[in-house]
N, C-alpha and C. Protein backbone atom coordinates (compact mmCIF):
# COMPACT_ATOMS: atom_id res chain seq x y z
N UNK A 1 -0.60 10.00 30.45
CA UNK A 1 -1.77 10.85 30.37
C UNK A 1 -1.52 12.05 31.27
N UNK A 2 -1.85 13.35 30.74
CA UNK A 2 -1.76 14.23 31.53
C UNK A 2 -3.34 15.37 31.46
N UNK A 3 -2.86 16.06 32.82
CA UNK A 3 -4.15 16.64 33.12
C UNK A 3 -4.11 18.06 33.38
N UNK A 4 -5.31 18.78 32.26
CA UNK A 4 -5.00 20.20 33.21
C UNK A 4 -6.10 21.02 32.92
N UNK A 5 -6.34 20.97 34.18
CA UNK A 5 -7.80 22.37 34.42
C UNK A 5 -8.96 21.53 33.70
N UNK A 6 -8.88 20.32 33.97
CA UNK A 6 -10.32 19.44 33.13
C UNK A 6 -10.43 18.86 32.42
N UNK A 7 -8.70 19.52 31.70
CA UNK A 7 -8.61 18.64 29.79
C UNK A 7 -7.57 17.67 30.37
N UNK A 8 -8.25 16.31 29.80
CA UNK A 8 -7.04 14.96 29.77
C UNK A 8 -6.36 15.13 28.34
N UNK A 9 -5.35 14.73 28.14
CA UNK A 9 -4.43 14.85 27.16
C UNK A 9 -3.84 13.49 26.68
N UNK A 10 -4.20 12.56 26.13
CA UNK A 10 -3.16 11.00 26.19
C UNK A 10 -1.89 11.57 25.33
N UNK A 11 -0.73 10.87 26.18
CA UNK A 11 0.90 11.23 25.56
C UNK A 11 0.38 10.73 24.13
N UNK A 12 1.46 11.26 23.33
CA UNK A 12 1.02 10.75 22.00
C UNK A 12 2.76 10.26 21.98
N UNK A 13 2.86 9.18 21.20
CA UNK A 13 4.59 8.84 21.24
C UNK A 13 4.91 8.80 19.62
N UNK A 14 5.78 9.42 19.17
CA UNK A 14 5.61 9.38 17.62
C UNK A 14 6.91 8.77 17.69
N UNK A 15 6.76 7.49 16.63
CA UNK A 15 7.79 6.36 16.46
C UNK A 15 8.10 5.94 14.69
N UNK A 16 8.76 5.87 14.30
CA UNK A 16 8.66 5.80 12.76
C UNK A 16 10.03 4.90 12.70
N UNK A 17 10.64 4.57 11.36
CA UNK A 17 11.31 4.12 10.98
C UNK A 17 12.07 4.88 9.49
N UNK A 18 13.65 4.96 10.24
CA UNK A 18 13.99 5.78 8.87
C UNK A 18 14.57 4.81 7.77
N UNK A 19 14.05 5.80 6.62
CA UNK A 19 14.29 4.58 5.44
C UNK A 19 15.59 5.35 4.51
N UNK A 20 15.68 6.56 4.65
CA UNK A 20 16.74 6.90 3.61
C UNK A 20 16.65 8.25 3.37
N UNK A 21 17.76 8.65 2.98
CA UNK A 21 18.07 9.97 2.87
C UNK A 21 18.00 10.38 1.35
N UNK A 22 17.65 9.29 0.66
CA UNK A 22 17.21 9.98 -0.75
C UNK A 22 15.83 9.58 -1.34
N UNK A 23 15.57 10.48 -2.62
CA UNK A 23 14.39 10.58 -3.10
C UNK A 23 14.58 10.49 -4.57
N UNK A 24 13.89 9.76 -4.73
CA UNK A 24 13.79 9.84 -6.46
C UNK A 24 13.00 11.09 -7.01
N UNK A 25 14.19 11.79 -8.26
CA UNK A 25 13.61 12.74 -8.51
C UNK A 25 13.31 12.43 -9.82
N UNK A 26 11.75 12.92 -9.94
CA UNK A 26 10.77 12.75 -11.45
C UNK A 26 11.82 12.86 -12.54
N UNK A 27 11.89 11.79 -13.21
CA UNK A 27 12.02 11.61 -14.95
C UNK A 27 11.92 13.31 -15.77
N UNK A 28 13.43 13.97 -16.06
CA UNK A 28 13.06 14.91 -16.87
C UNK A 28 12.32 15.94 -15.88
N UNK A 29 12.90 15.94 -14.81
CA UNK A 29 12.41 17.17 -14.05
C UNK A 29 13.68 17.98 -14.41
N UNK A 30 12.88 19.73 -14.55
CA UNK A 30 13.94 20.97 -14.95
C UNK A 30 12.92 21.76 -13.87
N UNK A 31 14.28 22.62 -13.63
CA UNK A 31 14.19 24.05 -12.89
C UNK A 31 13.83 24.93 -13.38
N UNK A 32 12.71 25.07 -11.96
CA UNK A 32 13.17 25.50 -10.96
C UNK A 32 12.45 24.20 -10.11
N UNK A 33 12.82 23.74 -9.18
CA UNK A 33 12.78 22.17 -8.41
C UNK A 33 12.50 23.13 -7.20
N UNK A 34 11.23 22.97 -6.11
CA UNK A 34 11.11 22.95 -5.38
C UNK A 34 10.74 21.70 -4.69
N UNK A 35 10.95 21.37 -3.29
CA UNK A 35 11.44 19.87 -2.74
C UNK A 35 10.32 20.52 -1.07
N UNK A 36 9.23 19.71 -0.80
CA UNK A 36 8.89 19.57 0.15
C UNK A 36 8.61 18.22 1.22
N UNK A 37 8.78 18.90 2.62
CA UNK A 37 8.64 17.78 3.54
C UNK A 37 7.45 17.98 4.39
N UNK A 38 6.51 16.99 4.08
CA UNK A 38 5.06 17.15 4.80
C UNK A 38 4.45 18.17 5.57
N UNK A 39 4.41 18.79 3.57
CA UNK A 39 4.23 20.34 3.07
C UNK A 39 5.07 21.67 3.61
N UNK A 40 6.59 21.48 3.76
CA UNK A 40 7.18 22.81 4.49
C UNK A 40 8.27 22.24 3.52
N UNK A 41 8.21 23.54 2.81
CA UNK A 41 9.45 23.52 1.82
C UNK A 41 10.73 23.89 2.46
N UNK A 42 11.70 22.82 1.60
CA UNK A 42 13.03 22.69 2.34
C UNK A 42 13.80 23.73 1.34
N UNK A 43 15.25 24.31 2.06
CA UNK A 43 15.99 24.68 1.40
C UNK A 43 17.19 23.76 0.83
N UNK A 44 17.11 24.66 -0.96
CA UNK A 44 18.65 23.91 -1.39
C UNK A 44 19.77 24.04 -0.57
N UNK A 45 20.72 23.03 -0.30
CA UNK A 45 22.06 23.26 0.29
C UNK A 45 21.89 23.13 1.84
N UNK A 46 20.52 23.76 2.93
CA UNK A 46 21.08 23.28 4.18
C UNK A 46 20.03 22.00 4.85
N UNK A 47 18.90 21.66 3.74
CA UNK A 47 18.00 21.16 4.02
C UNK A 47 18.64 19.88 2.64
N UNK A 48 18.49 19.74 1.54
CA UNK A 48 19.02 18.79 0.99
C UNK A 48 19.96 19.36 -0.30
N UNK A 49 20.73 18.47 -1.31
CA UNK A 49 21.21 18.96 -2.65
C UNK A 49 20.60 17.77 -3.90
N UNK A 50 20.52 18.28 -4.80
CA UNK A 50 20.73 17.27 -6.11
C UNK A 50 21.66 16.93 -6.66
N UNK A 51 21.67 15.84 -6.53
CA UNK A 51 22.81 14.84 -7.04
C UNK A 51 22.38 13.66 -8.35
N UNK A 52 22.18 13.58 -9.17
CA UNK A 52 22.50 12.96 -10.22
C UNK A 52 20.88 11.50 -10.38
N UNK A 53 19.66 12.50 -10.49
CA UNK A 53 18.23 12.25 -10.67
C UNK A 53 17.83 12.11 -9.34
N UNK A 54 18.81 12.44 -7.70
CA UNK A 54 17.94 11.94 -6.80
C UNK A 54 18.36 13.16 -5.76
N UNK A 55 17.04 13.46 -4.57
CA UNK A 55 16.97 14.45 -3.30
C UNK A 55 18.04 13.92 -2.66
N UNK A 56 19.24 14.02 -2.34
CA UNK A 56 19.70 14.04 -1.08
C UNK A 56 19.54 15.06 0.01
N UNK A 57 19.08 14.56 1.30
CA UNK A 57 18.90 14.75 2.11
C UNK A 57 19.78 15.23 3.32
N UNK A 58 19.88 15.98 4.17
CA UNK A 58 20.52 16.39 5.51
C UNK A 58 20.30 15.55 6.24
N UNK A 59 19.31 15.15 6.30
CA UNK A 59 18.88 14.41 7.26
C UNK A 59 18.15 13.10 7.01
N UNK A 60 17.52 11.37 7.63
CA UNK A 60 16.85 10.54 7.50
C UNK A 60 15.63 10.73 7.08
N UNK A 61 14.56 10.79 6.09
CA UNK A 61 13.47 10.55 6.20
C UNK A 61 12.92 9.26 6.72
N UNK A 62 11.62 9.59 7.77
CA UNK A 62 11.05 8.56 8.83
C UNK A 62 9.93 8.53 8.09
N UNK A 63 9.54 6.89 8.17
CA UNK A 63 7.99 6.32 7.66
C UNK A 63 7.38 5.89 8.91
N UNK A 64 6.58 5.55 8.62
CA UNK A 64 5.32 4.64 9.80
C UNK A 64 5.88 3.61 10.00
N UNK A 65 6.52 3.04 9.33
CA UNK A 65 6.91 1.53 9.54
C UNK A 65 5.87 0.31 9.21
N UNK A 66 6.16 -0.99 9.59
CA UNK A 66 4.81 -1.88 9.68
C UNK A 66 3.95 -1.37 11.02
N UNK A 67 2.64 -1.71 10.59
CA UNK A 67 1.50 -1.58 11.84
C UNK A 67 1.10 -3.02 12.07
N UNK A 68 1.11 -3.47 13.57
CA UNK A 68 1.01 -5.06 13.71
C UNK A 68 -0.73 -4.20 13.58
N UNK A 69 -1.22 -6.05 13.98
CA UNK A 69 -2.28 -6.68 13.61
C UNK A 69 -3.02 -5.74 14.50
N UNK A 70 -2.82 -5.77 16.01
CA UNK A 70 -3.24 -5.40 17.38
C UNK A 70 -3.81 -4.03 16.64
N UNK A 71 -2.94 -3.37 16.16
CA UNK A 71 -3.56 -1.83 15.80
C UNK A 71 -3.87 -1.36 14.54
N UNK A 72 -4.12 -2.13 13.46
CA UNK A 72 -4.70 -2.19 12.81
C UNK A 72 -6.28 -2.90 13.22
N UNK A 73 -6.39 -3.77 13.95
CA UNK A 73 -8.02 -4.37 14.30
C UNK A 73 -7.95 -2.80 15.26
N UNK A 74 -7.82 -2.00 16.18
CA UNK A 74 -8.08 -1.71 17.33
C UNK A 74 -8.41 -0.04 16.35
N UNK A 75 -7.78 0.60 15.24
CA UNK A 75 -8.13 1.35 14.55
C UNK A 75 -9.48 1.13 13.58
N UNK A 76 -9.44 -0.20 13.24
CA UNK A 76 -10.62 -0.61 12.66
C UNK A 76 -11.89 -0.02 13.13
N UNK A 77 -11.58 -0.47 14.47
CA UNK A 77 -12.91 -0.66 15.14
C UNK A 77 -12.80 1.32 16.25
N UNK A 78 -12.08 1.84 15.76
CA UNK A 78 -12.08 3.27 16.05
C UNK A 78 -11.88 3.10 17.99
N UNK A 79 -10.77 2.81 18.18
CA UNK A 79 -10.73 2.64 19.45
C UNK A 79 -9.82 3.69 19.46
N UNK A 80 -8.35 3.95 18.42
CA UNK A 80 -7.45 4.81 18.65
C UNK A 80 -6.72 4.93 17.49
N UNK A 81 -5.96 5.99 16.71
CA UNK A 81 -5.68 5.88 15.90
C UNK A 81 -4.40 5.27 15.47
N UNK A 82 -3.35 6.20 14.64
CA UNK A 82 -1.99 6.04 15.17
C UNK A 82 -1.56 7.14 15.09
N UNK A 83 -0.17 7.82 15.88
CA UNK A 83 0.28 8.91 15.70
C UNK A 83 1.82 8.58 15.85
N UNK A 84 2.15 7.34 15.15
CA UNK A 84 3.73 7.18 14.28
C UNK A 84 4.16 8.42 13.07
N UNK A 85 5.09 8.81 13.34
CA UNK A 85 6.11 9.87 12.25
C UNK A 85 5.85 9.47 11.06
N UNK A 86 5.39 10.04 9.56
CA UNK A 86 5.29 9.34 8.64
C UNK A 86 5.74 10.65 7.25
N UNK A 87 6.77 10.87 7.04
CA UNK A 87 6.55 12.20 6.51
C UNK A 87 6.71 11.66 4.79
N UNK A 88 6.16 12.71 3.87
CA UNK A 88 6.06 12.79 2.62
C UNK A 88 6.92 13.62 2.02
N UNK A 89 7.34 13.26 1.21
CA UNK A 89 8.40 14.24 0.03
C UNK A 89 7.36 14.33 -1.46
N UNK A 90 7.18 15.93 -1.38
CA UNK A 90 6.35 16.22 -2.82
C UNK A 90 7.70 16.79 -3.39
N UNK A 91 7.74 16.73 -4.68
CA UNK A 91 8.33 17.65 -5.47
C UNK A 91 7.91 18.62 -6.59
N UNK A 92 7.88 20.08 -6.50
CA UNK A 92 7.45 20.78 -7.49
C UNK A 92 8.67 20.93 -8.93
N UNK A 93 7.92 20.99 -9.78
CA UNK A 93 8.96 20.64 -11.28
C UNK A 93 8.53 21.29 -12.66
N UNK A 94 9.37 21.36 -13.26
CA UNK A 94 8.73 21.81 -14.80
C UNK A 94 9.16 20.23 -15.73
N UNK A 95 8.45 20.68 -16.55
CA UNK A 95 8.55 19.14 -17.42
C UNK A 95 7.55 19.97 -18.73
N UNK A 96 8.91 20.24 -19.73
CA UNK A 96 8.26 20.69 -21.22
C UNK A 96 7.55 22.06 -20.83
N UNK A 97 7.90 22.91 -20.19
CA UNK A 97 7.28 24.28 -20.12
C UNK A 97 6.14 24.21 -18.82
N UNK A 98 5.60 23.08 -18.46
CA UNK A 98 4.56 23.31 -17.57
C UNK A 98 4.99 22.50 -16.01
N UNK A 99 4.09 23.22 -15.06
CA UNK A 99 4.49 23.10 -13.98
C UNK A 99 3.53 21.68 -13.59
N UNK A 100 4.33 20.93 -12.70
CA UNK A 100 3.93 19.57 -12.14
C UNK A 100 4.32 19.72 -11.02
N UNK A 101 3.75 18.61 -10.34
CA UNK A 101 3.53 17.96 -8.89
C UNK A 101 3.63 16.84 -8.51
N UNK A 102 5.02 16.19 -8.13
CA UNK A 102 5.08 14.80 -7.72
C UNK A 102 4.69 14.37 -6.31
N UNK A 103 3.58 13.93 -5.89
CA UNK A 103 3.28 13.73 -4.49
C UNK A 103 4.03 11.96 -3.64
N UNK A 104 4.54 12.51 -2.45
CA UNK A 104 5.11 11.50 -2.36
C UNK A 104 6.08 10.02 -2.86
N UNK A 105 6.67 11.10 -3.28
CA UNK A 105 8.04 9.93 -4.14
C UNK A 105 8.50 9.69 -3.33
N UNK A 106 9.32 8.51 -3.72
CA UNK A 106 9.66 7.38 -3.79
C UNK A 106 11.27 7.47 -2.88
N UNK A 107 11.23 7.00 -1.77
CA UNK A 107 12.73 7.39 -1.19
C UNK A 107 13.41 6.01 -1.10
N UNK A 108 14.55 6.58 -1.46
CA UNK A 108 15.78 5.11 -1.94
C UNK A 108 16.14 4.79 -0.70
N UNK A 109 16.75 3.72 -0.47
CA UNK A 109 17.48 3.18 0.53
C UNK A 109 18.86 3.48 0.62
N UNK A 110 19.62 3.35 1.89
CA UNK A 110 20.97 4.77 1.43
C UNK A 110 21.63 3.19 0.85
């Protein structure tokens, strides 16, 4: 906990679990493919590439992981929330002339 000029602040510790560096990309998705990470669009080539229906990634995408019991009852009851890493992959796509929106797909295991 930190303090300043009146305002308390509780550390916040962001903890996640990485699951994989790829993403399933939508069935019959055509370009132009835009690829976002909990909403900040990445670039082709230094942020991820497409490879053969799936996002590869530069880097791990991190989930929440499991939430034990302790903080799930202790959120219940609005004592505290959680602030574990949990990020989302949307993908923007065409499919037959019109533009779509895949929210949170599906990331493979490497």
């Amino acid at each position: 906990m930190t303090q300043d000029r009146g305002r308390v602040e509780l550390e916040r510790i962001e903890e996640g679990v990485e699951v994989g560096r790829r993403a399933r990309l939508p069935r019959g998705a055509q370009a132009p493919i835009r690829v976002y990470v909990n909403g900040v669009e990445q670039r082709e080539g230094s942020d991820y590439e497409l490879r053969g229906g799936a996002i590869v990634f530069s880097r791990p995408i991190v989930k929440e992981g499991k939430v034990s019991g302790f903080r799930w009852m202790a959120m219940f009851l609005g004592l505290f929330g959680t602030y574990r890493k949990n990020e989302t992959v949307d993908v923007e796509y065409r499919l037959g002339g019109e533009l779509k929106l895949a929210s949170d797909v599906e990331i493979l295991p490497d």
